[in-house]
Protein backbone atom coordinates (compact mmCIF):
# COMPACT_ATOMS: atom_id res chain seq x y z
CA UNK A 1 31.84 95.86 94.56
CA UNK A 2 32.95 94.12 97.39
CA UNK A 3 32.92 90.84 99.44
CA UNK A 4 35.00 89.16 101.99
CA UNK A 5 38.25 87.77 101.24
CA UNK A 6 38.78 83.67 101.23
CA UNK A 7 41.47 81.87 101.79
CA UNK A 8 41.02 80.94 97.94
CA UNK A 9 41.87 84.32 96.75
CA UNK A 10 45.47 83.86 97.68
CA UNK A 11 46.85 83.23 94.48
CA UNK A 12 45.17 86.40 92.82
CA UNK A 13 46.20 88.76 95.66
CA UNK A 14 49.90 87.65 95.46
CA UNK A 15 49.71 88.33 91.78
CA UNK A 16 48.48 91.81 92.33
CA UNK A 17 50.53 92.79 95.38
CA UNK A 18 53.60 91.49 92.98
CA UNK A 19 52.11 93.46 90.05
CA UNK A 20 51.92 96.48 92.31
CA UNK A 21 54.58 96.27 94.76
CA UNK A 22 56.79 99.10 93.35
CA UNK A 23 53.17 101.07 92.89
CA UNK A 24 52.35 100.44 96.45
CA UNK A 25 55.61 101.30 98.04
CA UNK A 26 55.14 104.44 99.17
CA UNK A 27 52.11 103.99 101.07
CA UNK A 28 52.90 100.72 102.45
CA UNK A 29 55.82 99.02 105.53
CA UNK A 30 58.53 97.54 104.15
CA UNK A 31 57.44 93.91 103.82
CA UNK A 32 59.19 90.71 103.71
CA UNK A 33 59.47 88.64 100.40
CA UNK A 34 57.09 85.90 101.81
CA UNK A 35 54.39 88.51 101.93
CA UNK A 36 54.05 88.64 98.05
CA UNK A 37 53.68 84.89 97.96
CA UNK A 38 50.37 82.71 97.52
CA UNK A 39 51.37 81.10 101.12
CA UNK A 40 51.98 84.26 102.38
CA UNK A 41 48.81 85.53 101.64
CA UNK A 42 46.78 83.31 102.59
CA UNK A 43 48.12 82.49 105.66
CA UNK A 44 47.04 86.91 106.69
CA UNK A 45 43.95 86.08 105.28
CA UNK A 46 43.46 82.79 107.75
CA UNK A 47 44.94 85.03 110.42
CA UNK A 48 42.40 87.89 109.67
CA UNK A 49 39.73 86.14 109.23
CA UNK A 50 40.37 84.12 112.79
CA UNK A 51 41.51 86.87 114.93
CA UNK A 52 37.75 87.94 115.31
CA UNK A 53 38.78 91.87 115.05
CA UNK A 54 39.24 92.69 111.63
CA UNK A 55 36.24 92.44 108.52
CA UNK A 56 38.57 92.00 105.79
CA UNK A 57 37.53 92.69 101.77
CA UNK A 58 38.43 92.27 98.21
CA UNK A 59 37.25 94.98 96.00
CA UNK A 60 35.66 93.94 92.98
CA UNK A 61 35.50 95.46 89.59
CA UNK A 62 34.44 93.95 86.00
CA UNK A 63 34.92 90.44 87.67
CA UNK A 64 38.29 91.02 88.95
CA UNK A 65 39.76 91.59 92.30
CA UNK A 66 41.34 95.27 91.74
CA UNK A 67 42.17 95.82 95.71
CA UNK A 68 41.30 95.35 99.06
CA UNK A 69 39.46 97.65 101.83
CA UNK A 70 39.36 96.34 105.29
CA UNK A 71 38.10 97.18 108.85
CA UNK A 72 41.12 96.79 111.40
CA UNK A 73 41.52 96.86 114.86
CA UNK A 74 37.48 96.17 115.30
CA UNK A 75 36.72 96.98 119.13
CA UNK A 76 32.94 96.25 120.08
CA UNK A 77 31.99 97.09 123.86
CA UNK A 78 31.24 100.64 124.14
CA UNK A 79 33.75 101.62 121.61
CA UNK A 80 32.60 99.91 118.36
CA UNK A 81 35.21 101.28 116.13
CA UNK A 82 37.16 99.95 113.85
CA UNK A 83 40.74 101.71 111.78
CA UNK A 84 40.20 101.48 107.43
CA UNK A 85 42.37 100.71 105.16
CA UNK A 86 42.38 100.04 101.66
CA UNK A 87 44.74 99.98 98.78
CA UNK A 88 43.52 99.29 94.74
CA UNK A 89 45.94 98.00 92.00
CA UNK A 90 47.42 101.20 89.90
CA UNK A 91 45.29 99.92 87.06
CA UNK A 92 42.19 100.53 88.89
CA UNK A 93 43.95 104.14 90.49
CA UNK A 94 41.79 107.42 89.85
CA UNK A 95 38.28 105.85 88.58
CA UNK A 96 36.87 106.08 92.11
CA UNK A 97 37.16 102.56 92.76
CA UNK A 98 38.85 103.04 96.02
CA UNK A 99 35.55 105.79 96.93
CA UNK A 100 33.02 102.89 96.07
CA UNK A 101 34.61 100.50 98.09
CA UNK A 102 35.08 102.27 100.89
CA UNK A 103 31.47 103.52 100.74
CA UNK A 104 30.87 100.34 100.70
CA UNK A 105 32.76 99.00 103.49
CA UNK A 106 31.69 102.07 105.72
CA UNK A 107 27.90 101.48 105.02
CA UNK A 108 28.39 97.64 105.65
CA UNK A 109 30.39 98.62 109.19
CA UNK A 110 27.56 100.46 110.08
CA UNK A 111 24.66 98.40 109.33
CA UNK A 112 26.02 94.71 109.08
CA UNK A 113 28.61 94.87 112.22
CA UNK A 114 26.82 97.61 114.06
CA UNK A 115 30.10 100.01 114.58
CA UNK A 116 29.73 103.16 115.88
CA UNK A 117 32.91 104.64 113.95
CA UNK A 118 35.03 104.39 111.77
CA UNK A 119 38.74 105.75 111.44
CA UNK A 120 41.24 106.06 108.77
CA UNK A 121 44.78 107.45 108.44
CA UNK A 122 46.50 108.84 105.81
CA UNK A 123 50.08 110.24 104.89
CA UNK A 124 50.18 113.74 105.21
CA UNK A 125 50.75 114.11 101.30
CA UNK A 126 49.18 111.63 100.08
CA UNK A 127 46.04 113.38 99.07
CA UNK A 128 44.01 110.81 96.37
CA UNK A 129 43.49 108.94 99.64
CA UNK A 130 42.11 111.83 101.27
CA UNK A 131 39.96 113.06 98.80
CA UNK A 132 38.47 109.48 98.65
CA UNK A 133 37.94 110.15 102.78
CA UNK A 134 36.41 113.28 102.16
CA UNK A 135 34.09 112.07 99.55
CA UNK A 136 32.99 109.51 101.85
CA UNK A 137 31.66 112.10 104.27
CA UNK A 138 35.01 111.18 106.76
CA UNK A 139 36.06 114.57 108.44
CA UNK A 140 39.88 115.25 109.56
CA UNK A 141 40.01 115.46 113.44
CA UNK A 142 44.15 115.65 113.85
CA UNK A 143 47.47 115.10 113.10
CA UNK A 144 49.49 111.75 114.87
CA UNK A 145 53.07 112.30 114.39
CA UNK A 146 55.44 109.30 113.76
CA UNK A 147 52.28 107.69 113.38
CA UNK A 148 52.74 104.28 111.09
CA UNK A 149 56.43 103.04 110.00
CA UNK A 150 55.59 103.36 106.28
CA UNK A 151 58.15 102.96 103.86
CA UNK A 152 60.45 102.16 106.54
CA UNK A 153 60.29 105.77 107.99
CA UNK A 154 58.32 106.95 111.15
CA UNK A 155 55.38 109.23 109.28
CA UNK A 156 53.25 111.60 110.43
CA UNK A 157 49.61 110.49 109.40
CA UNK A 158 46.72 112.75 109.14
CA UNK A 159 43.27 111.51 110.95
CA UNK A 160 39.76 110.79 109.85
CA UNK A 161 36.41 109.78 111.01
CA UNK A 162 32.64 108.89 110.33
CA UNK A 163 30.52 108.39 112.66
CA UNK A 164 27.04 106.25 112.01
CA UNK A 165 24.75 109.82 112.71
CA UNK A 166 21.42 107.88 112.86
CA UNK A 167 23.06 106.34 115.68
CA UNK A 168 22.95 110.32 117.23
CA UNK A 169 21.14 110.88 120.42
C-alpha cells in the first residue's frame, strides 16, 4: 500500500500533482509553478529524504502511485514524534485509500522508527480528512488558530494524535 518515495518517482508525482492541482487547492499553500515539475519534485524528494527528519511515502494502489502520506517534522530524543500528512489523487478520493495508508504509515512509525506519537492537522471543515483520523484511532486534542497558510490564508487547523499505547507505562 505503501513504500518510500525515490527520487525516480518524480516524473509520476508531477503528473499527479498537475492532474490534481485544482483538486488539491484547497487543502494545500499556494505553490510555485516549479513545484508541479519533474525537477521540482524530485529535488523535495532528495531534500526529504536527506534532511534525516521526515519518512516520506507514496501510496500505492492497483500498481499505481494514487498519493502520498508522510511523517514530518520527525523529532527522536525524548520526544519521538513526528506531524502526518497525506494527500491522494481525486480519483482515488472516498475508497479509503487515504485510511489504509495512513494506517499504514502510523503502524510503520511505531514499529519501524520507534515514535512515540504521532500528530496530524486538519482544516477545521475539512472533515473526509478527519474521519480518516478518527478511523485511525487519532483523537482531537485542540484547536491552533492561524495555524498553516493554506490556500494563501492564515487557517485555523484542528489537532490530532495517536500515541503507540503498548508503549504505556
Amino acid at each position: 500500500m505503501i513504500r518510500l518515495v525515490t527520487p525516480d518517482d518524480a516524473g509520476v508525482l508531477a503528473a499527479l500533482l498537475t492532474a490534481n492541482r485544482a483538486y488539491l487547492a484547497p487543502w494545500d499553500p499556494i505553490r510555485e509553478d516549479s513545484f508541479y515539475t519533474e525537477a521540482g519534485q524530485r529535488e523535495k524528494i532528495v531534500d526529504l529524504l536527506g534532511a534525516g527528519t521526515a519518512f516520506p511515502y507514496v501510496i500505492i494502489e492497483d500498481g499505481e502511485i494514487v498519493g502520498r502520506v508522510n511523517l514530518n517534522n520527525v523529532v527522536l530524543g525524548t520526544f519521538l514524534s513526528a506531524s502526518l500528512g497525506y494527500w491522494v489523487a481525486e480519483s482515488a478520493a472516498g475508497r479509503g485509500v487515504a485510511t489504509r495508508a495512513v494506517a499504514d504509515v502510523v503502524d510503520r512509525a511505531f514499529t519501524e522508527h520507534g515514535l512515540h506519537r504521532v500528530e496530524a492537522g486538519t482544516l477545521t471543515h475539512n472533515v473526509r480528512s478527519q474521519r480518516v483520523l478518527e478511523r485511525n484511532g487519532f483523537t482531537r486534542f485542540g484547536l491552533a488558530p492561524r495555524y498553516l497558510k493554506i490556500a494563501g490564508e492564515w487557517q485555523d487547523h484542528i489537532l490530532f494524535q495517536k500515541l503507540n499505547e503498548p508503549d504505556r507505562r
